[in-house]
Protein backbone atom coordinates (compact mmCIF):
# COMPACT_ATOMS: atom_id res chain seq x y z
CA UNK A 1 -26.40 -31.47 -13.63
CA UNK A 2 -25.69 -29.15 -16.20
CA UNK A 3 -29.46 -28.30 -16.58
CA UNK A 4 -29.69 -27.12 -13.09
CA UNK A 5 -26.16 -24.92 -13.51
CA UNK A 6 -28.01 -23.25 -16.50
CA UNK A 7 -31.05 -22.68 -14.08
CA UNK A 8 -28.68 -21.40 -11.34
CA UNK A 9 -27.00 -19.03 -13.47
CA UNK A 10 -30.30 -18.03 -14.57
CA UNK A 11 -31.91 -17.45 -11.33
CA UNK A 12 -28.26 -15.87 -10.16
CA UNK A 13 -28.76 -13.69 -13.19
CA UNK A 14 -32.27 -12.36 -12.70
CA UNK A 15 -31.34 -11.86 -9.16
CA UNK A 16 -28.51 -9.67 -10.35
CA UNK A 17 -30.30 -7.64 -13.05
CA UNK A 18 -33.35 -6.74 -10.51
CA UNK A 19 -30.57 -5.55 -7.75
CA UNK A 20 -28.85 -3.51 -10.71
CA UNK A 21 -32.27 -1.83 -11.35
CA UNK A 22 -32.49 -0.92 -8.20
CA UNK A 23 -29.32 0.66 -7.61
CA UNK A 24 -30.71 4.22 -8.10
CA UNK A 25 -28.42 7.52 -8.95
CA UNK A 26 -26.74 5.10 -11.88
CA UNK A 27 -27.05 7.96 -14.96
CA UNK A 28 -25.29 5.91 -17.61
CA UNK A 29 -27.24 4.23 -19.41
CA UNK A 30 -27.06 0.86 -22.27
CA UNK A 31 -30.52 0.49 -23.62
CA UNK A 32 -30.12 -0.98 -26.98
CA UNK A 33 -27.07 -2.86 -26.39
CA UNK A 34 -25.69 -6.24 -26.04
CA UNK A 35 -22.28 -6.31 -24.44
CA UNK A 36 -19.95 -8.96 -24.66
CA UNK A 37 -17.70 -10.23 -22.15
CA UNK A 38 -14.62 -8.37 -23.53
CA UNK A 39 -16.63 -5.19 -22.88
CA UNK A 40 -17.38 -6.60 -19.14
CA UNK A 41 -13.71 -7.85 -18.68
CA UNK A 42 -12.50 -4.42 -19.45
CA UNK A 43 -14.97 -2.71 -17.81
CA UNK A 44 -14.01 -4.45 -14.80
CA UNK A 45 -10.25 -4.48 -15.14
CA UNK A 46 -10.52 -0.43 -16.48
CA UNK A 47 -12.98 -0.02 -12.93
CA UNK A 48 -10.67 -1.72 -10.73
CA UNK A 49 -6.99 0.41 -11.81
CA UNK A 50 -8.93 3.78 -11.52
CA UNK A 51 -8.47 6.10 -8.95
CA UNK A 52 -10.76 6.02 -5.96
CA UNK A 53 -12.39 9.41 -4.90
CA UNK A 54 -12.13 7.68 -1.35
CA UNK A 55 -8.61 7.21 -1.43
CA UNK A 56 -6.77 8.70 1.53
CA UNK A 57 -9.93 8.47 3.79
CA UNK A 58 -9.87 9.39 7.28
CA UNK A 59 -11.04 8.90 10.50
CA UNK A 60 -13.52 11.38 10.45
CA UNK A 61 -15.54 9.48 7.74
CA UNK A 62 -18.95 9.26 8.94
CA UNK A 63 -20.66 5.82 8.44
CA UNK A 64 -22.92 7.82 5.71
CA UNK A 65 -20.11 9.03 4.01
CA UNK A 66 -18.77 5.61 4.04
CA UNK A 67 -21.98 4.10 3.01
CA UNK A 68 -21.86 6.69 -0.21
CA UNK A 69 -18.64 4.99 -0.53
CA UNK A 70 -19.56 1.77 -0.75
CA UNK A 71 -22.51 2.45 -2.92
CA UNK A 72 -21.03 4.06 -5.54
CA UNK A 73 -18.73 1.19 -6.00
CA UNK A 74 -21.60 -1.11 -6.13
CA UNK A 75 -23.08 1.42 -8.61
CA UNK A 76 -19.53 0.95 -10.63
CA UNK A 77 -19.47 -2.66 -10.65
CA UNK A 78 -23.44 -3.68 -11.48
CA UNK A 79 -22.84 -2.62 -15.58
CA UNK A 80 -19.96 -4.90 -15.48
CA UNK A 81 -21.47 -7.65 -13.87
CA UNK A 82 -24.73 -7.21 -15.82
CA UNK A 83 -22.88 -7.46 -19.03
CA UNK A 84 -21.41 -10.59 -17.93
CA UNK A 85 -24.39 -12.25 -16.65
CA UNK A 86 -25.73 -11.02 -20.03
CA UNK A 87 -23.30 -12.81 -22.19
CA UNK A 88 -23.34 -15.89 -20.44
CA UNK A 89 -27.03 -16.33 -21.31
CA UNK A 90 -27.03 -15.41 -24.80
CA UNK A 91 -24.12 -18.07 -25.20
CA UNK A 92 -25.93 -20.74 -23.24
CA UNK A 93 -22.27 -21.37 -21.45
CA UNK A 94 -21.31 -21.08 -17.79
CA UNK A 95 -20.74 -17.31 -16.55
CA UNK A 96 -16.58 -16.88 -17.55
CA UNK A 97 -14.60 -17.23 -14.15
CA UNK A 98 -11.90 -14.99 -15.21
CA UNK A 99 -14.20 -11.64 -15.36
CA UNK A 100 -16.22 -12.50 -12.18
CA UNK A 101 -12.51 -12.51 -10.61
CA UNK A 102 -12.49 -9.23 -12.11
CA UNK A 103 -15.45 -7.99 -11.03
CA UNK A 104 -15.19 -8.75 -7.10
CA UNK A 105 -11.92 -7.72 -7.11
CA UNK A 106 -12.73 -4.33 -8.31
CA UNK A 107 -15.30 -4.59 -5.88
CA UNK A 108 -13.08 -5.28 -2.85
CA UNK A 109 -10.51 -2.86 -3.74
CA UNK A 110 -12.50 -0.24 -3.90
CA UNK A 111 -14.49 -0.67 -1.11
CA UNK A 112 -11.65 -1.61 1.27
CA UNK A 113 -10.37 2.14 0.03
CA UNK A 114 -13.39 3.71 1.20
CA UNK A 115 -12.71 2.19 4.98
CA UNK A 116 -10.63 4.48 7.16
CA UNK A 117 -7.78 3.76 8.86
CA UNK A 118 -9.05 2.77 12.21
CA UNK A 119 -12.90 2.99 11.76
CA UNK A 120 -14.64 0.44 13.62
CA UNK A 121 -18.21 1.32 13.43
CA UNK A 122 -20.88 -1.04 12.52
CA UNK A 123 -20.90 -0.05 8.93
CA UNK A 124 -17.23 0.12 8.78
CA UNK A 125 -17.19 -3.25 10.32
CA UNK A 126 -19.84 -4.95 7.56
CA UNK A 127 -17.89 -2.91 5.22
CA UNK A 128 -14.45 -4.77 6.26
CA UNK A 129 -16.10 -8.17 6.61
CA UNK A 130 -17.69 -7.90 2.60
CA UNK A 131 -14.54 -6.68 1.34
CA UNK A 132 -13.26 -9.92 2.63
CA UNK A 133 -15.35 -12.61 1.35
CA UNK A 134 -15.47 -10.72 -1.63
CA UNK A 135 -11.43 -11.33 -2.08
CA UNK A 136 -12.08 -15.49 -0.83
CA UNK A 137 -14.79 -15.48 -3.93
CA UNK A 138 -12.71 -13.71 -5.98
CA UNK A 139 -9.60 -16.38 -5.04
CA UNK A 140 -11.76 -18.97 -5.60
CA UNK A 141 -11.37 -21.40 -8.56
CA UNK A 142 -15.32 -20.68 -9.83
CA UNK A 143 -15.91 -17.07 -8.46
CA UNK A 144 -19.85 -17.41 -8.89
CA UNK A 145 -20.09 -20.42 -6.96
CA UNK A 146 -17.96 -18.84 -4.09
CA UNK A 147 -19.95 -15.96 -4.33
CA UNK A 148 -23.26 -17.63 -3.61
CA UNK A 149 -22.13 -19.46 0.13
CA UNK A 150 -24.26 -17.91 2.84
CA UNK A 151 -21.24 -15.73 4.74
CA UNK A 152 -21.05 -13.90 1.71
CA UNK A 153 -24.96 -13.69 1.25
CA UNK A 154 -24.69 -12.55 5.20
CA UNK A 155 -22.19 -9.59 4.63
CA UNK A 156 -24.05 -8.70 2.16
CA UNK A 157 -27.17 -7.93 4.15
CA UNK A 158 -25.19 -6.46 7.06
CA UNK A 159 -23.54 -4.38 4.58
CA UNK A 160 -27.34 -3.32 4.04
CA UNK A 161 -28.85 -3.09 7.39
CA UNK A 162 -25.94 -0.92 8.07
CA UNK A 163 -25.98 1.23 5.76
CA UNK A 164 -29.97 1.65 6.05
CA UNK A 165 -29.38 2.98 9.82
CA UNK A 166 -26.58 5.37 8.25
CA UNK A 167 -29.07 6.32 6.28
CA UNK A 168 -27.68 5.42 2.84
CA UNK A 169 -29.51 2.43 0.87
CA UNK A 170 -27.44 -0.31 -0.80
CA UNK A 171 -28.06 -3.25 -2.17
CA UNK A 172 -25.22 -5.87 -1.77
């Protein structure tokens, strides 16, 4: 059993590292270094208590803007949750539950911020319905196995398709 955790967490992590690649405008930068899992836990914890540049949204968001949104946050969290994934493979122990709580709910704060007050678009709707299975993984005793049931896989790709029609291409 605990071979095939190590190859879950492996595949998980691979998964994770290509969709950080991918994310794009990320400028910063961490060739050369090995984080630890302090670094991730306070990246996380120092991610989720700043200020959001969507805070106070309004109505008038358009679904782009609120893609944007959404994407930057993604674009916050990946270096977090790469240096996680990171440290649990160098240590050859299971991913530490504690910063993956971190992690998604940094996530879910911020992009439950970046949802006005009323919207009820499609994006705003996939938007809504992420930031919510992002808290239930996030409540969840093992975050990474709640974070790898199929209604969060789901939200994740109509998070996507979503955002693709605003225009705006995440990866969640």
């Amino acid at each position: 059993m605990k071979r095939f955790r190590v190859f879950s967490t492996m595949l998980i992590s691979a998964s994770l590292m290509t969709l950080a690649a991918c994310g794009g405008e990320d400028t910063t930068t961490t060739a050369g270094s090995t984080p630890s899992a302090t670094t991730a836990s306070s990246a996380a914890a120092s991610a989720s208590s700043a200020p959001s540049a969507s805070t106070g949204t309004t109505a008038a968001m358009s679904d782009k803007e609120l893609c944007e949104a959404v994407e930057k946050a993604g674009n916050e969290m990946r270096p977090a949750l790469a240096a996680a994934m990171q440290s649990a493979l160098q240590s050859g122990e299971e991913p530490s539950p504690v910063v993956f709580k971190e992690i998604l709910t940094g996530l879910e704060q911020k992009i439950t911020k970046a949802v006005p007050a009323g919207a009820n678009s499609e994006a705003a709707t996939a938007v809504k319905r992420f930031a919510a299975e992002a808290a239930k993984a996030a409540a969840a005793k093992n975050p990474v196995d709640a974070s790898e049931n199929p209604a969060f896989e789901k939200a994740g790709a109509d998070i996507t398709a979503a955002c693709k029609a605003a225009g705006v291409t995440v990866n969640f």
